[in-house]
C-alpha atoms as a PDB file:
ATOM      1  CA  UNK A   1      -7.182 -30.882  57.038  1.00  0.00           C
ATOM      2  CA  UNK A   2      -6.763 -28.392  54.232  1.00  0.00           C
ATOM      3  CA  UNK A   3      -5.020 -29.774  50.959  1.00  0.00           C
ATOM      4  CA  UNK A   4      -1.377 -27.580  50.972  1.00  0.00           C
ATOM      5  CA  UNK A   5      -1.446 -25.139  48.349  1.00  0.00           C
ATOM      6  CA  UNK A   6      -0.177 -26.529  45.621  1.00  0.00           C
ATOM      7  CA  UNK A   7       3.616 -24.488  44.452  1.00  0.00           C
ATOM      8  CA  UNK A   8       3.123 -25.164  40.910  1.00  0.00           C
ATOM      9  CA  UNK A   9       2.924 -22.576  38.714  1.00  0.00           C
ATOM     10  CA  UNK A  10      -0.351 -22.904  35.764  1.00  0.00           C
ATOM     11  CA  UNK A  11       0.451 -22.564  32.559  1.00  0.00           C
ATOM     12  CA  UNK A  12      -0.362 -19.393  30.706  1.00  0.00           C
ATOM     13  CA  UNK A  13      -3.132 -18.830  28.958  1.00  0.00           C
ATOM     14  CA  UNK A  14      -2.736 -18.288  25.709  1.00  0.00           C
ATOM     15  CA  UNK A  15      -3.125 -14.260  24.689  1.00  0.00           C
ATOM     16  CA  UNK A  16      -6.410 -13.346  22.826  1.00  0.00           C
ATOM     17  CA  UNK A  17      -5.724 -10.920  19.438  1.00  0.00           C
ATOM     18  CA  UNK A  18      -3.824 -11.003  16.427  1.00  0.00           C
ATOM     19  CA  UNK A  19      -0.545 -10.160  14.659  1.00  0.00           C
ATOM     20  CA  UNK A  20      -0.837  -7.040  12.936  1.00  0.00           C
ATOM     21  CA  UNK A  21       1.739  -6.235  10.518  1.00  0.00           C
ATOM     22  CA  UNK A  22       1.273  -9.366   8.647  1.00  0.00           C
ATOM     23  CA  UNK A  23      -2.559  -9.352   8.794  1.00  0.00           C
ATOM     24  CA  UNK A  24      -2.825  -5.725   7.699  1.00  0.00           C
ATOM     25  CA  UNK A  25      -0.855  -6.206   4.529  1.00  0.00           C
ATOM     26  CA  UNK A  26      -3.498  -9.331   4.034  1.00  0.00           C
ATOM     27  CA  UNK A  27      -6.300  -6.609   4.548  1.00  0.00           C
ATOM     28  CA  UNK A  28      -4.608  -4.034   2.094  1.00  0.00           C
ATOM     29  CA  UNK A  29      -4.450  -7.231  -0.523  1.00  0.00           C
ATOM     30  CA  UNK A  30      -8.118  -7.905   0.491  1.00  0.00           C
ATOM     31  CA  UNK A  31      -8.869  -4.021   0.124  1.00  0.00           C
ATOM     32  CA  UNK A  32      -7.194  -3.745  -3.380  1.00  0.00           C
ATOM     33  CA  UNK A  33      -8.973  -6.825  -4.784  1.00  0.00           C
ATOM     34  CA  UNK A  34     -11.968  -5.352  -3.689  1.00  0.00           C
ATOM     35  CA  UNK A  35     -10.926  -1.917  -5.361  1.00  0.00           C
ATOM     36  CA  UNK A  36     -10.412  -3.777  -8.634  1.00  0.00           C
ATOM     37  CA  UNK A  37     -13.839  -4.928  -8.766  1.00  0.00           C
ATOM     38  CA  UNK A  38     -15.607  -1.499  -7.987  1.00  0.00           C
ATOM     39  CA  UNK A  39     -13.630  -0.055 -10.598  1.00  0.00           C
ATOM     40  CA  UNK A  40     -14.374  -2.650 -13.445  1.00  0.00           C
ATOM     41  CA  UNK A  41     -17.750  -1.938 -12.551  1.00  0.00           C
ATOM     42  CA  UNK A  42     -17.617   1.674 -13.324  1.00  0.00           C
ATOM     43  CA  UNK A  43     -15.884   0.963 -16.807  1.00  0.00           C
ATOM     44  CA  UNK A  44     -12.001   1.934 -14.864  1.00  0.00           C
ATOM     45  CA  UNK A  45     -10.522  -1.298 -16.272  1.00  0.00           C
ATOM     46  CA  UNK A  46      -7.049  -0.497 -16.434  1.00  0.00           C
ATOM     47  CA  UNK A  47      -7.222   0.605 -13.017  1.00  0.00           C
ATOM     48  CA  UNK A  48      -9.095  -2.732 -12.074  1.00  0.00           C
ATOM     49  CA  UNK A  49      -6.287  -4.286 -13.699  1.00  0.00           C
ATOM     50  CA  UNK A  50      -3.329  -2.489 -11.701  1.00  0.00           C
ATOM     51  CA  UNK A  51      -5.324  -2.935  -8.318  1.00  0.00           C
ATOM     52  CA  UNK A  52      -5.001  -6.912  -9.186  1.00  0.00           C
ATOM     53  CA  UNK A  53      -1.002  -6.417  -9.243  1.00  0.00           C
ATOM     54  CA  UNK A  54      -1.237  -4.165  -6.419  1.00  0.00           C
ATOM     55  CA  UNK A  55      -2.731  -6.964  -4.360  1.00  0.00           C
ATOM     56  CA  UNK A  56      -0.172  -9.558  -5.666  1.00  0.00           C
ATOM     57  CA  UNK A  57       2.557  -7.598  -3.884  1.00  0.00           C
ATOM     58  CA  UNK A  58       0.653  -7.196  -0.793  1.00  0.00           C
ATOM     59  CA  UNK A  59      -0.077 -10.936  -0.989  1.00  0.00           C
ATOM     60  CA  UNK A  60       3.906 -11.481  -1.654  1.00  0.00           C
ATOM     61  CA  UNK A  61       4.663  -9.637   1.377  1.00  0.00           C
ATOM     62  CA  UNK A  62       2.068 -10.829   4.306  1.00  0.00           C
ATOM     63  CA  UNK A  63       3.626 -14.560   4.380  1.00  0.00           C
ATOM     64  CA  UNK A  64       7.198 -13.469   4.173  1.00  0.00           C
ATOM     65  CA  UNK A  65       6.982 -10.642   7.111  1.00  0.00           C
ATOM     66  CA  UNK A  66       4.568 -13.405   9.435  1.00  0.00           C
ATOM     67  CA  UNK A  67       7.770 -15.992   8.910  1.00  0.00           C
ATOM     68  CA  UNK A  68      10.469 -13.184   9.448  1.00  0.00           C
ATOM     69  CA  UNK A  69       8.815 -12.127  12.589  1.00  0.00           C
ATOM     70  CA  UNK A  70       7.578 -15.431  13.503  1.00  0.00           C
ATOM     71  CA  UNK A  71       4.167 -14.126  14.071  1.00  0.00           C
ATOM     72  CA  UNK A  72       2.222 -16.943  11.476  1.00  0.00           C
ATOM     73  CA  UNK A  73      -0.827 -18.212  13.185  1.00  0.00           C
ATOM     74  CA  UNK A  74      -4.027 -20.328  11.888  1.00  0.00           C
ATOM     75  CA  UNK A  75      -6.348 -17.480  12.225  1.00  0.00           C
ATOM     76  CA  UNK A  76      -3.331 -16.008   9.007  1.00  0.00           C
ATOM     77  CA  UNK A  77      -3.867 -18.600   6.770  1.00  0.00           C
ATOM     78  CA  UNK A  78      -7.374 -18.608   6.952  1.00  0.00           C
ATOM     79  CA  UNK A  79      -7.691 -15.015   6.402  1.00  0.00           C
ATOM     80  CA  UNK A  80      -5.080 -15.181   3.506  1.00  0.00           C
ATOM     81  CA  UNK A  81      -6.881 -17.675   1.919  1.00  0.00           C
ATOM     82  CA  UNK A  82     -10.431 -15.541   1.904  1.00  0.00           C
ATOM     83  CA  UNK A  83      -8.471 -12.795   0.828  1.00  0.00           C
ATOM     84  CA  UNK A  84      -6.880 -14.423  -1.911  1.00  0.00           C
ATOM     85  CA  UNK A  85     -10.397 -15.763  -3.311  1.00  0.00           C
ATOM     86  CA  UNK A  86     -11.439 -12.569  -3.623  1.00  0.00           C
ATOM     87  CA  UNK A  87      -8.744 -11.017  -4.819  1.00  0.00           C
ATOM     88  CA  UNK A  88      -7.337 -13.280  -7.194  1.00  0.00           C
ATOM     89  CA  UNK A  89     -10.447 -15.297  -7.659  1.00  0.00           C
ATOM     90  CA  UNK A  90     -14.237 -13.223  -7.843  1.00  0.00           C
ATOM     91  CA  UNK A  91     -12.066 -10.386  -9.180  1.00  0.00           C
ATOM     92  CA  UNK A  92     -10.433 -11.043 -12.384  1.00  0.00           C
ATOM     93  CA  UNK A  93     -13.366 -12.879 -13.213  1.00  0.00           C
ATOM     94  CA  UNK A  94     -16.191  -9.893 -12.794  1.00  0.00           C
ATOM     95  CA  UNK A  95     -13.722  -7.497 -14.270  1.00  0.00           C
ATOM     96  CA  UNK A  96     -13.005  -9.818 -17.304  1.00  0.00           C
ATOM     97  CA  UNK A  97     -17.272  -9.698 -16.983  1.00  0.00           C
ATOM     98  CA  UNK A  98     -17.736  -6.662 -17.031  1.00  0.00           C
ATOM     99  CA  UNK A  99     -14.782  -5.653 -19.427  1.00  0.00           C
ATOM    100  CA  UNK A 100     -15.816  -8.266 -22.187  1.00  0.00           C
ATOM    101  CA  UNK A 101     -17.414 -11.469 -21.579  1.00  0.00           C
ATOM    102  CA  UNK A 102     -20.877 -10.057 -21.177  1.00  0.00           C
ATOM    103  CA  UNK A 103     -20.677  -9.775 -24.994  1.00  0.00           C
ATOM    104  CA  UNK A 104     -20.262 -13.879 -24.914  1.00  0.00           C
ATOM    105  CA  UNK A 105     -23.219 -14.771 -23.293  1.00  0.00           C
ATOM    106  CA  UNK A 106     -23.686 -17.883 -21.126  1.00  0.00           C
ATOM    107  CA  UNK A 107     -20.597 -18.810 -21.941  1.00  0.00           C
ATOM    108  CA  UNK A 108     -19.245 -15.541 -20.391  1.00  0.00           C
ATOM    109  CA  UNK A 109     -20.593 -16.207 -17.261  1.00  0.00           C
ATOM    110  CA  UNK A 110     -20.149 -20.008 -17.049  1.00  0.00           C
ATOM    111  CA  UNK A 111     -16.596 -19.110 -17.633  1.00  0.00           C
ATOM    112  CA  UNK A 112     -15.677 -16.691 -15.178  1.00  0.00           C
ATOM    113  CA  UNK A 113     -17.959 -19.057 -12.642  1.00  0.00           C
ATOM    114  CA  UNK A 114     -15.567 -22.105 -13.650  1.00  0.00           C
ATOM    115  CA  UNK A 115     -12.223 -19.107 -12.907  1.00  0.00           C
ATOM    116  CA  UNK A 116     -14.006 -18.808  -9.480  1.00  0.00           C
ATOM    117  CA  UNK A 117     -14.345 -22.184  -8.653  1.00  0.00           C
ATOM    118  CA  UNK A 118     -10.775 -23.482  -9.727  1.00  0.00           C
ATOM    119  CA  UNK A 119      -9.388 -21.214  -7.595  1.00  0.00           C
ATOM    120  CA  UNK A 120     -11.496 -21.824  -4.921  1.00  0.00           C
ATOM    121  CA  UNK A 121     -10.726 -25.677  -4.972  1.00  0.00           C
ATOM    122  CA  UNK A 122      -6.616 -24.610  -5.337  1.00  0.00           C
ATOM    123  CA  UNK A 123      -6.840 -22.615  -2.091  1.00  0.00           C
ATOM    124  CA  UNK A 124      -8.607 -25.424  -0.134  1.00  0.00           C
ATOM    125  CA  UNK A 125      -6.428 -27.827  -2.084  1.00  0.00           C
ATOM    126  CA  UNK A 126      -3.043 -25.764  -1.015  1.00  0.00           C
ATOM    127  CA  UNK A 127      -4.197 -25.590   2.830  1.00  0.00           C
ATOM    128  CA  UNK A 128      -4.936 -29.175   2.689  1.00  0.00           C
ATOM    129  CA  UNK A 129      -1.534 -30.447   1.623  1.00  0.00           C
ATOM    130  CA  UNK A 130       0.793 -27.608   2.448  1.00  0.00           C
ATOM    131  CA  UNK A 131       2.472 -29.793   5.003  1.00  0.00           C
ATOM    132  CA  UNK A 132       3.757 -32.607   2.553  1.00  0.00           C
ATOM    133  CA  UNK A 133       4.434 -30.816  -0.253  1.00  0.00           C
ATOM    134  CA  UNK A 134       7.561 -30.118  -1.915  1.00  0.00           C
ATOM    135  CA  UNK A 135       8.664 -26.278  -1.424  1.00  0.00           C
ATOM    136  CA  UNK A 136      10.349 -26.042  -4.193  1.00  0.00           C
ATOM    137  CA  UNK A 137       7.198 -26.505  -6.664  1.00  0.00           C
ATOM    138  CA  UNK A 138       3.343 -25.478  -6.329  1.00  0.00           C
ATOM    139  CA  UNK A 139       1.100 -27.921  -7.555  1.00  0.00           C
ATOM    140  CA  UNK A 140      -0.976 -26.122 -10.114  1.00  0.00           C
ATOM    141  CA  UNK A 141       0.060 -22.557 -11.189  1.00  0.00           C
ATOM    142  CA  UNK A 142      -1.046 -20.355  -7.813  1.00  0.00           C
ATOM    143  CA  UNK A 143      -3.788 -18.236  -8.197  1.00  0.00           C
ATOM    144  CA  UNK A 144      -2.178 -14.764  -7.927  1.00  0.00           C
ATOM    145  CA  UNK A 145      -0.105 -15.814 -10.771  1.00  0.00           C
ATOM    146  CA  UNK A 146      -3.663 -16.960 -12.969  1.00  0.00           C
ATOM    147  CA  UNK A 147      -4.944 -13.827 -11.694  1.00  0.00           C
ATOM    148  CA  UNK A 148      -1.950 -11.496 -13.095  1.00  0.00           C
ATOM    149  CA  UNK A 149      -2.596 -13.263 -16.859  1.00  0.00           C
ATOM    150  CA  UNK A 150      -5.760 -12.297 -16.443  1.00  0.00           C
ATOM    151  CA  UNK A 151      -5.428  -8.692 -15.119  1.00  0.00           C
ATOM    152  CA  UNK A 152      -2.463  -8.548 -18.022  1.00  0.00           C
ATOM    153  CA  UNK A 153      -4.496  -9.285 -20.885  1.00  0.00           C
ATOM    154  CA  UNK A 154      -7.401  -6.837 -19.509  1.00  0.00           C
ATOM    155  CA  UNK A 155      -5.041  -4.037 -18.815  1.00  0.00           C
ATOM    156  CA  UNK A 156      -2.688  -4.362 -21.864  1.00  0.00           C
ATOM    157  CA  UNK A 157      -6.304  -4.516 -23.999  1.00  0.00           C
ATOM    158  CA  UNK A 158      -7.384  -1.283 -22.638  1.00  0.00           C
ATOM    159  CA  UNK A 159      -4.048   0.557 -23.382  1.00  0.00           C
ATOM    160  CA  UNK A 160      -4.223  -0.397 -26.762  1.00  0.00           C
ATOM    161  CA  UNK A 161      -7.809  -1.252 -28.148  1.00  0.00           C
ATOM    162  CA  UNK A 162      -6.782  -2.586 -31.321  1.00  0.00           C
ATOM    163  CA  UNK A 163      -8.550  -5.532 -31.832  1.00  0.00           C
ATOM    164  CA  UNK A 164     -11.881  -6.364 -32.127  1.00  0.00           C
ATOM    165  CA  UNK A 165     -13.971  -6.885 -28.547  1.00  0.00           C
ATOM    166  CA  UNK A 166     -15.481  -9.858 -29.961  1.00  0.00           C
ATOM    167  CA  UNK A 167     -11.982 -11.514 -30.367  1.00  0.00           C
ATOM    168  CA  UNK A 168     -10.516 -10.497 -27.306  1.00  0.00           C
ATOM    169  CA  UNK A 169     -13.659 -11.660 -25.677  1.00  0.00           C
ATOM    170  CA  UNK A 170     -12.943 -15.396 -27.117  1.00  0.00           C
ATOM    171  CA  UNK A 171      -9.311 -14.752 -26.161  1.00  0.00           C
ATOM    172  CA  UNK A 172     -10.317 -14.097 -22.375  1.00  0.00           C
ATOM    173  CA  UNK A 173     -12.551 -16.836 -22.112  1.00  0.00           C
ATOM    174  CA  UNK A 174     -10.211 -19.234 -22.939  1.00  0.00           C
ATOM    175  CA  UNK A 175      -7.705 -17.863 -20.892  1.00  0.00           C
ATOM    176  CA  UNK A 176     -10.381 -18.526 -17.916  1.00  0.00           C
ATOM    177  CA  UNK A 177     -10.958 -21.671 -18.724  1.00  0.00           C
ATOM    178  CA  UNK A 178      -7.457 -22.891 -19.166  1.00  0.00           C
ATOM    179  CA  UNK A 179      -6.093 -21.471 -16.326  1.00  0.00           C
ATOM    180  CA  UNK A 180      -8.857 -22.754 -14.016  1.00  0.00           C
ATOM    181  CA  UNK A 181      -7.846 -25.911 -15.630  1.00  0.00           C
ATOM    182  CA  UNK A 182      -4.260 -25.092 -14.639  1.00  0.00           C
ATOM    183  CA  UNK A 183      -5.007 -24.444 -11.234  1.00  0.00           C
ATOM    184  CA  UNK A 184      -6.986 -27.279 -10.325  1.00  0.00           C
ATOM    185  CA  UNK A 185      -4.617 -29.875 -12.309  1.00  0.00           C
ATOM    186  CA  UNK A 186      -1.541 -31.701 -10.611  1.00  0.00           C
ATOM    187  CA  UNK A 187       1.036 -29.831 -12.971  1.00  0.00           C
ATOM    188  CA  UNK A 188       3.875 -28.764 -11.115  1.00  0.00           C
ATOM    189  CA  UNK A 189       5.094 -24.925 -10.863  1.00  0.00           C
ATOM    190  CA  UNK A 190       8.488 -23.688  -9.607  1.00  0.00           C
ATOM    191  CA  UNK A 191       7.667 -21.692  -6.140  1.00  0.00           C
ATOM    192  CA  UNK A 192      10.902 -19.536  -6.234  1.00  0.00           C
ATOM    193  CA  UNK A 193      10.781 -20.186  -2.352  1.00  0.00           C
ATOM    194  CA  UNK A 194      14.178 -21.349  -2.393  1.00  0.00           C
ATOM    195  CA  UNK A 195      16.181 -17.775  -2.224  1.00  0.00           C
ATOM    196  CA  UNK A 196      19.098 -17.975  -4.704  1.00  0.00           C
ATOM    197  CA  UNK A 197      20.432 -14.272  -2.748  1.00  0.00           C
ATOM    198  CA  UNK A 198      23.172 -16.653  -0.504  1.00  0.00           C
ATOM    199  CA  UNK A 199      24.418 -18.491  -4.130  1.00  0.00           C
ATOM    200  CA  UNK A 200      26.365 -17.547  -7.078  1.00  0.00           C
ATOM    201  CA  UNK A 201      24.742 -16.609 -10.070  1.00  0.00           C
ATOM    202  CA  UNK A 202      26.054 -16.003 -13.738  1.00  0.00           C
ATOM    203  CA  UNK A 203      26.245 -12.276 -14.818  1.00  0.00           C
ATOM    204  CA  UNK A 204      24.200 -12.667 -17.278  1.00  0.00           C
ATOM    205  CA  UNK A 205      21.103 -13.345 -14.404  1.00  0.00           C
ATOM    206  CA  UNK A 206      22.379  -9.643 -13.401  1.00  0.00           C
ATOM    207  CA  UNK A 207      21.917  -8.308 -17.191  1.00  0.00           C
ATOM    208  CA  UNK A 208      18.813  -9.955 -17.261  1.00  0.00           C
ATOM    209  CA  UNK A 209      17.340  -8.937 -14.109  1.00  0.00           C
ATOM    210  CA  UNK A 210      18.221  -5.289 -15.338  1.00  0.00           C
ATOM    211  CA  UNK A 211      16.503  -5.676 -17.967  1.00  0.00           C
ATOM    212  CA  UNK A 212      13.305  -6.515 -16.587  1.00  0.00           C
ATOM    213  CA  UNK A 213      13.062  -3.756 -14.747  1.00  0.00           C
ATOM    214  CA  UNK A 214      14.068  -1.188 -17.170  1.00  0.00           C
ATOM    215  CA  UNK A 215      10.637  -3.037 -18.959  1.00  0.00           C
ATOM    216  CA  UNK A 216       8.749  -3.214 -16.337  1.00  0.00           C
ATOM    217  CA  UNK A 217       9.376   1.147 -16.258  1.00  0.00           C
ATOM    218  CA  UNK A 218       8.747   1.341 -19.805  1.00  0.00           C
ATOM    219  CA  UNK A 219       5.673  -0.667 -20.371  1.00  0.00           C
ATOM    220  CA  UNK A 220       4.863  -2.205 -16.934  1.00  0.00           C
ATOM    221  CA  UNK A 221       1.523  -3.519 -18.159  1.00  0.00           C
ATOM    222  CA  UNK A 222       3.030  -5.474 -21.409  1.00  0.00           C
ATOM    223  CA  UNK A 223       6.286  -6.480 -19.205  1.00  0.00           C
ATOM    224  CA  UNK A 224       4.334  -8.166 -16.445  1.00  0.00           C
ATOM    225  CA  UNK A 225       1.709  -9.870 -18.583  1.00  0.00           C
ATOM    226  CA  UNK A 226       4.334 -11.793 -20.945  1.00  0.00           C
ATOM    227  CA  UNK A 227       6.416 -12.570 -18.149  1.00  0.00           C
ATOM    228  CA  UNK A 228       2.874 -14.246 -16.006  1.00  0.00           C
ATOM    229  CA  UNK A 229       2.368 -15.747 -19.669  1.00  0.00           C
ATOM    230  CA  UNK A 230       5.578 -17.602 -20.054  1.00  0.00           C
ATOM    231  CA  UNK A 231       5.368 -19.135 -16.128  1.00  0.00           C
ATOM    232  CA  UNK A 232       1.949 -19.980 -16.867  1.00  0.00           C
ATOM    233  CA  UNK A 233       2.978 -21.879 -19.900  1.00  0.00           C
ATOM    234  CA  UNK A 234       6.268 -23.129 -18.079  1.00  0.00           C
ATOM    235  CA  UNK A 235       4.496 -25.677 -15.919  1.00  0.00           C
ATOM    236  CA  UNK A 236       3.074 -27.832 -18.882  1.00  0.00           C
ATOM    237  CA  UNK A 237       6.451 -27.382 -20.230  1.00  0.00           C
ATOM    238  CA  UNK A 238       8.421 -28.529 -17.086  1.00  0.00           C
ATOM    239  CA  UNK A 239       5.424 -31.274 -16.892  1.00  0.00           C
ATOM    240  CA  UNK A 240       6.297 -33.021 -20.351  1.00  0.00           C
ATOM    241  CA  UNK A 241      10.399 -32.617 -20.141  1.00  0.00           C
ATOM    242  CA  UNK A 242       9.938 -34.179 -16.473  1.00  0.00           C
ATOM    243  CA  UNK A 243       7.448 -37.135 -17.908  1.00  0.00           C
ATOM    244  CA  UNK A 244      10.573 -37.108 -21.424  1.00  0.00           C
ATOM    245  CA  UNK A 245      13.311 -37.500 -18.981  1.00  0.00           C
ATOM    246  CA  UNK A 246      11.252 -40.490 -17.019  1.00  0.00           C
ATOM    247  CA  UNK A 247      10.784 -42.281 -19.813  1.00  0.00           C
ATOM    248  CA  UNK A 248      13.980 -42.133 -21.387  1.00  0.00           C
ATOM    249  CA  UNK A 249      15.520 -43.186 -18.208  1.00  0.00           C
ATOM    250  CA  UNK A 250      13.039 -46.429 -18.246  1.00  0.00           C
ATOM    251  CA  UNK A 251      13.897 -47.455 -21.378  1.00  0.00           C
ATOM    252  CA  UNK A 252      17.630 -47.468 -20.704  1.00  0.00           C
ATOM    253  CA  UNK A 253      16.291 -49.318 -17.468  1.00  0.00           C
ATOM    254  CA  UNK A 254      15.000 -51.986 -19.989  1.00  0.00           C
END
């Protein structure tokens, strides 16, 4: 006798393909990192510099329209993440190369290897531990942010060109080597996930906010790098009022 045919219906396969809104805004971020380093290598570095922001915005965006369409998939972080290395990663550190730290030597080179491979090891560290981490903070400034100190100090540089290239050689190489230290350390950064558009907010945030962008019109270059510069430095600030308030609270424990 012939087994009835069975009423159930199978499951559907799963489709084959991939979002594209979000993924094409990871490919223009991917694209503009890639544009930064053809243009430090033909001497553009101001241009280099802007592509760098340019890609930070793109990078902004691709998360934020995969959640509000509620198209984020694995094959999107993966992608995001080889985009980002590139484009926060291998390019600030061949256009700081190429702009300057050629003139240092091996330790030129060594350092914009060491940018590389912090931010390398944040990426893998970030998609290892995204799951239990704390939204609110980033552990370890995030590379786009390094990236934009970087592409900052290159582009403000090459507007002005008022200091020796020796110096601002030295200056750049530390600032590779201290924020690959930043990246890879467990110092914690605020993410600004948490939107603050639903809450009340003094007027003065208002004024402020104003402010900024009337700067960022005027002088976007020198607006945008002291601004990276201050959250950079904000995390090792947070760090040590976080480890003062601890220990304060311990010794009244005592």
């Amino acid at each position: 006798m012939r087994p009835e045919p069975s009423h159930e219906t199978e499951p559907p396969k799963p489709r084959r393909g991939i979002y594209l809104l979000p993924n094409l805004l990871t490919t223009a971020s991917l694209f503009a990192g890639f544009y930064s380093i053809v243009n430090g290598m033909q001497g553009h570095f101001h241009r280099a510099a802007m592509a760098i922001f340019v890609a930070m915005v793109m990078d902004g965006l691709d998360g934020r329209v995969a959640r509000l369409t509620n198209t984020q998939t694995a094959f999107g972080v993966e992608f995001d993440s080889l985009a980002d290395l590139v484009s926060f990663g291998l390019a600030p550190a061949l256009v700081a190369y190429s702009w300057c730290l050629h003139d240092l030597g091996n330790f030129g080179w060594l350092a914009s290897f060491w940018y590389v491979a912090a931010t390398a090891l944040r990426l893998a560290r970030f998609n290892t531990q995204v799951i239990n981490m704390d939204k609110r903070y980033f552990q370890g400034i995030p590379s786009p942010a390094a990236a934009a100190v970087v592409a900052g100090a290159i582009g403000l540089s090459s507007e002005y060109q008022r200091f020796p290239a020796m110096l601002l050689a030295i200056i750049l190489g530390i600032f590779l080597l201290a924020l690959g230290i930043l990246m890879v350390s467990n110092i914690r950064y605020y993410s600004f996930k948490e939107s603050p558009f639903k809450e009340r907010v003094p007027f003065v945030t208002i004024i402020a906010t104003v402010l900024i962008f009337a700067g960022i019109a005027i002088a976007p270059m020198l607006v945008l790098f002291l601004a990276f510069l201050v959250y950079a430095i904000s995390g090792p600030v947070l760090t040590l009022k976080t480890l003062r308030v601890r220990r304060s609270q311990r010794h009244r424990g005592e």
